[in-house]
N, C-alpha and C. Protein backbone atom coordinates (compact mmCIF):
# COMPACT_ATOMS: atom_id res chain seq x y z
N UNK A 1 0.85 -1.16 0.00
CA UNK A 1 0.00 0.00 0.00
C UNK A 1 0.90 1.23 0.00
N UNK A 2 0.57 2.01 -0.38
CA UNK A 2 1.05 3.54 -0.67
C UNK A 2 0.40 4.76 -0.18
N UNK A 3 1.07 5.58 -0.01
CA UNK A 3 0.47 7.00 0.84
C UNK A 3 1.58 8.02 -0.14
N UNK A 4 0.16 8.93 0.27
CA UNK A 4 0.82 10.53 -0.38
C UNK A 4 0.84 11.78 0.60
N UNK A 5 1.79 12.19 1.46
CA UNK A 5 1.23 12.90 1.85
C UNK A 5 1.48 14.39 1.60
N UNK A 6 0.89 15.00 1.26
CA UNK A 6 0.55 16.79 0.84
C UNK A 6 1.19 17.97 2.35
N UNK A 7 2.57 18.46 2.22
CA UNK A 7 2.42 19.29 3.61
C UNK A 7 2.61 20.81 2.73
N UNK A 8 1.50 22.08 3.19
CA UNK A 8 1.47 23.03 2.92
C UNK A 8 1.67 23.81 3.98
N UNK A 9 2.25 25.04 4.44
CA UNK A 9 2.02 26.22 5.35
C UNK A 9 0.51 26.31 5.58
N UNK A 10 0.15 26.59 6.65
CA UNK A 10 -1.11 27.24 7.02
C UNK A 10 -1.28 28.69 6.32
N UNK A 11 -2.59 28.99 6.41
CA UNK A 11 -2.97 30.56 5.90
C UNK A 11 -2.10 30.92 7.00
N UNK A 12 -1.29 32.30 6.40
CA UNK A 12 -1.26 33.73 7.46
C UNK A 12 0.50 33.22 7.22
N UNK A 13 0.60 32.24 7.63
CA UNK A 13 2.25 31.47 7.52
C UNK A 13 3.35 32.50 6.36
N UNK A 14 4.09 33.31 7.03
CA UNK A 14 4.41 33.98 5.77
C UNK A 14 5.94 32.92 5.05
N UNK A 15 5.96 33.11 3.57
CA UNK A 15 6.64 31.25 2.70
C UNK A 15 7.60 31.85 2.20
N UNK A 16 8.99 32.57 2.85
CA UNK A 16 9.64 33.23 1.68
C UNK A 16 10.24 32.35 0.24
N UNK A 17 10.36 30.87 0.50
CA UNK A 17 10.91 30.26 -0.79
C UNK A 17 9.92 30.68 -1.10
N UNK A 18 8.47 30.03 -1.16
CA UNK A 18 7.39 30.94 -2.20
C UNK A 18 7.57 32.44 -2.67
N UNK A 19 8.11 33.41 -2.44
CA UNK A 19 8.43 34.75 -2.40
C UNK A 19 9.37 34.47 -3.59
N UNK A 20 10.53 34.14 -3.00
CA UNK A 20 11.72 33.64 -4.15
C UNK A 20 11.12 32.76 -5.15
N UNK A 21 10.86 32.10 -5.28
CA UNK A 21 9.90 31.31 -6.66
C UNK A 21 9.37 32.76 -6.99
N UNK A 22 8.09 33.35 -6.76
CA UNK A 22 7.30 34.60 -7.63
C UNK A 22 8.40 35.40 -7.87
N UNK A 23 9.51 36.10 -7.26
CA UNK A 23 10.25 36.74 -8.01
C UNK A 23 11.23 36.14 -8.92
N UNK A 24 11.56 35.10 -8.76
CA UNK A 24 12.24 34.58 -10.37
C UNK A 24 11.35 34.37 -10.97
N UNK A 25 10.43 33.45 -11.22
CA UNK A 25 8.82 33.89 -12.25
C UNK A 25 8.77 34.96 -12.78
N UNK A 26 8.98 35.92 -11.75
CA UNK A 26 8.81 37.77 -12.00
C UNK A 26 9.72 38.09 -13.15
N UNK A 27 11.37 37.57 -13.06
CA UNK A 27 12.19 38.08 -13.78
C UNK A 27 12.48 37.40 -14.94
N UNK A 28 11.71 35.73 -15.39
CA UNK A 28 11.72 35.22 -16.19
C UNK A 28 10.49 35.17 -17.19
N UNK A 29 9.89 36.29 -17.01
CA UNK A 29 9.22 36.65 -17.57
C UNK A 29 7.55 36.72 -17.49
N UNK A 30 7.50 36.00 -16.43
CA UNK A 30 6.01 34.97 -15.80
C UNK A 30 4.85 36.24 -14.95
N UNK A 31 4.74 37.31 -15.50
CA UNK A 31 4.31 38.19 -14.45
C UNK A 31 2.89 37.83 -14.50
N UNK A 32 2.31 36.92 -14.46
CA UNK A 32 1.08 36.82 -14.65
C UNK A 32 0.77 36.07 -13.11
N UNK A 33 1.52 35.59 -12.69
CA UNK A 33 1.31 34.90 -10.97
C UNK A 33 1.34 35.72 -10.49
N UNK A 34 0.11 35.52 -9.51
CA UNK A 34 -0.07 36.35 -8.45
C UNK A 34 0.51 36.02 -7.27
N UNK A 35 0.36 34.99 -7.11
CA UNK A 35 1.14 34.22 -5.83
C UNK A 35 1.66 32.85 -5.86
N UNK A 36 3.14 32.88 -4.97
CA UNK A 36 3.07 31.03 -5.15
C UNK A 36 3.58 31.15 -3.57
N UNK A 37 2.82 29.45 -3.37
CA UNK A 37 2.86 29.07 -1.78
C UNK A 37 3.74 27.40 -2.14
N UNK A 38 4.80 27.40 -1.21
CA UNK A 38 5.74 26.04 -1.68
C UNK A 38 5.55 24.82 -0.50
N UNK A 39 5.08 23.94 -0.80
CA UNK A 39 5.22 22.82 -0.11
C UNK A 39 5.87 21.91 0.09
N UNK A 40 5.60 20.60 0.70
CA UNK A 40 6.33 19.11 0.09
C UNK A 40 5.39 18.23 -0.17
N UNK A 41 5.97 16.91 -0.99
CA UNK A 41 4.63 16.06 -1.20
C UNK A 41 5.92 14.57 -0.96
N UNK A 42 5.08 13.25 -0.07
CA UNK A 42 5.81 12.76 0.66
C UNK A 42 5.45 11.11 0.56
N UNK A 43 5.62 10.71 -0.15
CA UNK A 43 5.56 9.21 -0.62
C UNK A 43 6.26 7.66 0.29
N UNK A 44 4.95 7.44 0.95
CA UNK A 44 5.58 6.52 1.75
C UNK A 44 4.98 4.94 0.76
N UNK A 45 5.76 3.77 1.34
CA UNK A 45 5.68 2.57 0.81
C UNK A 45 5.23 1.53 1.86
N UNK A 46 4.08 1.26 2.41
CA UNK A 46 3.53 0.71 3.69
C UNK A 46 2.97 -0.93 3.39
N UNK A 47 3.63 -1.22 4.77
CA UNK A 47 3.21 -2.71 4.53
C UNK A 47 1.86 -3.09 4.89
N UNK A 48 1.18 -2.28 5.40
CA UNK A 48 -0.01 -2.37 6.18
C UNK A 48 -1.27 -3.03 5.15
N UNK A 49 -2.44 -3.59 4.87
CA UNK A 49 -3.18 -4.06 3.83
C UNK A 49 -4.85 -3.32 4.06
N UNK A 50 -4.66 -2.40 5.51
CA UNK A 50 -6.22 -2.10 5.47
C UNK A 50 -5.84 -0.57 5.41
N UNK A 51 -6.66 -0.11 4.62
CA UNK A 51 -6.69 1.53 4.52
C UNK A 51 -7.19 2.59 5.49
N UNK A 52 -7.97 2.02 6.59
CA UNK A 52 -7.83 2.87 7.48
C UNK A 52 -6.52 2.76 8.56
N UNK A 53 -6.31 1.67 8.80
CA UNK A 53 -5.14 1.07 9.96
C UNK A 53 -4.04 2.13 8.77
N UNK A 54 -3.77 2.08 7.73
CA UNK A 54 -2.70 2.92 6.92
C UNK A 54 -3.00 4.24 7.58
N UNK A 55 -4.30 4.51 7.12
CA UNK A 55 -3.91 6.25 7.08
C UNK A 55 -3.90 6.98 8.66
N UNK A 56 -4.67 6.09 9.50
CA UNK A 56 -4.11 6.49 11.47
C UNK A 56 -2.76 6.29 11.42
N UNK A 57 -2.16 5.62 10.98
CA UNK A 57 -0.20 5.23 10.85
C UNK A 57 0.67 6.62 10.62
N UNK A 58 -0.06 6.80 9.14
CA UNK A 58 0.35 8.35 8.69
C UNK A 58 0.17 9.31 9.26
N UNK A 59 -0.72 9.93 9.55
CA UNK A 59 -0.91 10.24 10.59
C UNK A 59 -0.57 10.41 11.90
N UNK A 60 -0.39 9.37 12.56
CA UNK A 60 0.68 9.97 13.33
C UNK A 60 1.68 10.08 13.12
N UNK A 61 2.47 9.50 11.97
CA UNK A 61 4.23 10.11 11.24
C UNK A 61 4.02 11.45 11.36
N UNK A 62 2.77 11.85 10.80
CA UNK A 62 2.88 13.46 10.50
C UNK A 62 2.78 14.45 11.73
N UNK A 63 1.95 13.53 12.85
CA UNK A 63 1.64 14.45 13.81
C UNK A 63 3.43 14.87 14.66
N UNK A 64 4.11 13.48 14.72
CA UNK A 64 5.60 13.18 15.36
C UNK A 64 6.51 13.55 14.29
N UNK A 65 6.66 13.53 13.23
CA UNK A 65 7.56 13.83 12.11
C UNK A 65 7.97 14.60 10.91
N UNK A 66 6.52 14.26 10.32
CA UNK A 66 6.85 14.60 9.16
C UNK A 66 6.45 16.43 8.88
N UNK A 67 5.13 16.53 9.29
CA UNK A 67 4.62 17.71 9.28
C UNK A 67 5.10 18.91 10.48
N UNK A 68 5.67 20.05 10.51
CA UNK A 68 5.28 20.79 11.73
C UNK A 68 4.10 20.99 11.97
N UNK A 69 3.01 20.74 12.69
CA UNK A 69 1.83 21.28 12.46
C UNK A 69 1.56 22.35 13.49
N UNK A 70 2.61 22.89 13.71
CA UNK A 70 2.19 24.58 14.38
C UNK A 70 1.75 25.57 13.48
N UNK A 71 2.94 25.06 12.24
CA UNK A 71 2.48 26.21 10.92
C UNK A 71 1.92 25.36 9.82
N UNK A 72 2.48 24.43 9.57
CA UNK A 72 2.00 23.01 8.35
C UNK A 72 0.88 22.58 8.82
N UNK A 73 0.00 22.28 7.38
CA UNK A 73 -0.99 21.31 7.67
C UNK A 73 -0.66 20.51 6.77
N UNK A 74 -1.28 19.33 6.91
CA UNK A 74 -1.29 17.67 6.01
C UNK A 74 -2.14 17.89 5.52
N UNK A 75 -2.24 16.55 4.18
CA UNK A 75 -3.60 16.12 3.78
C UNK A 75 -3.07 14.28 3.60
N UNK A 76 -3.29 13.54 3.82
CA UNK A 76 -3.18 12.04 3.83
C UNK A 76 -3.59 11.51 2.73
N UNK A 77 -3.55 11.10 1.55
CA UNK A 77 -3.94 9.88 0.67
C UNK A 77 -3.49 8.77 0.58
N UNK A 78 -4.36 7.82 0.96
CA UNK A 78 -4.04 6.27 1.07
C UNK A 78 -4.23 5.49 -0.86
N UNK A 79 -3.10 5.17 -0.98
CA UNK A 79 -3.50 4.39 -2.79
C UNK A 79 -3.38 3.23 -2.51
């Protein structure tokens, strides 16, 4: 089984790599973005066979590891 997991900044979170991305965009010609917000996306390989027992697993990786979630939030997909 497989997992995806999605970590973005929270609203308000200010992203300067996102900042740096829109201004090279800016100078490569791209002025049409208004904004970019930068994440990670996080591919685990699980031995587990039931999809909920998977995604409580992930879940807590993210709550202990993977995610900060003071400023990060997750999103979990189980494939």
């Amino acid at each position: 089984m497989q997992a995806k997991v999605l970590i973005t900044l929270k609203n308000g979170v200010l992203d300067p790599q996102g900042e740096a991305v829109l201004h090279a965009l800016d100078n490569l010609g791209f002025d049409d973005v208004d904004g970019v917000r930068v994440g990670k996306m996080i591919e685990l390989d699980l031995s587990d066979t039931n999809a909920d027992t998977a995604r409580t697993r992930v879940e807590k990786m993210c709550e202990k590891l993977l995610a900060n979630t003071v400023i990060e939030d997750y999103e979990v997909e189980i494939l």
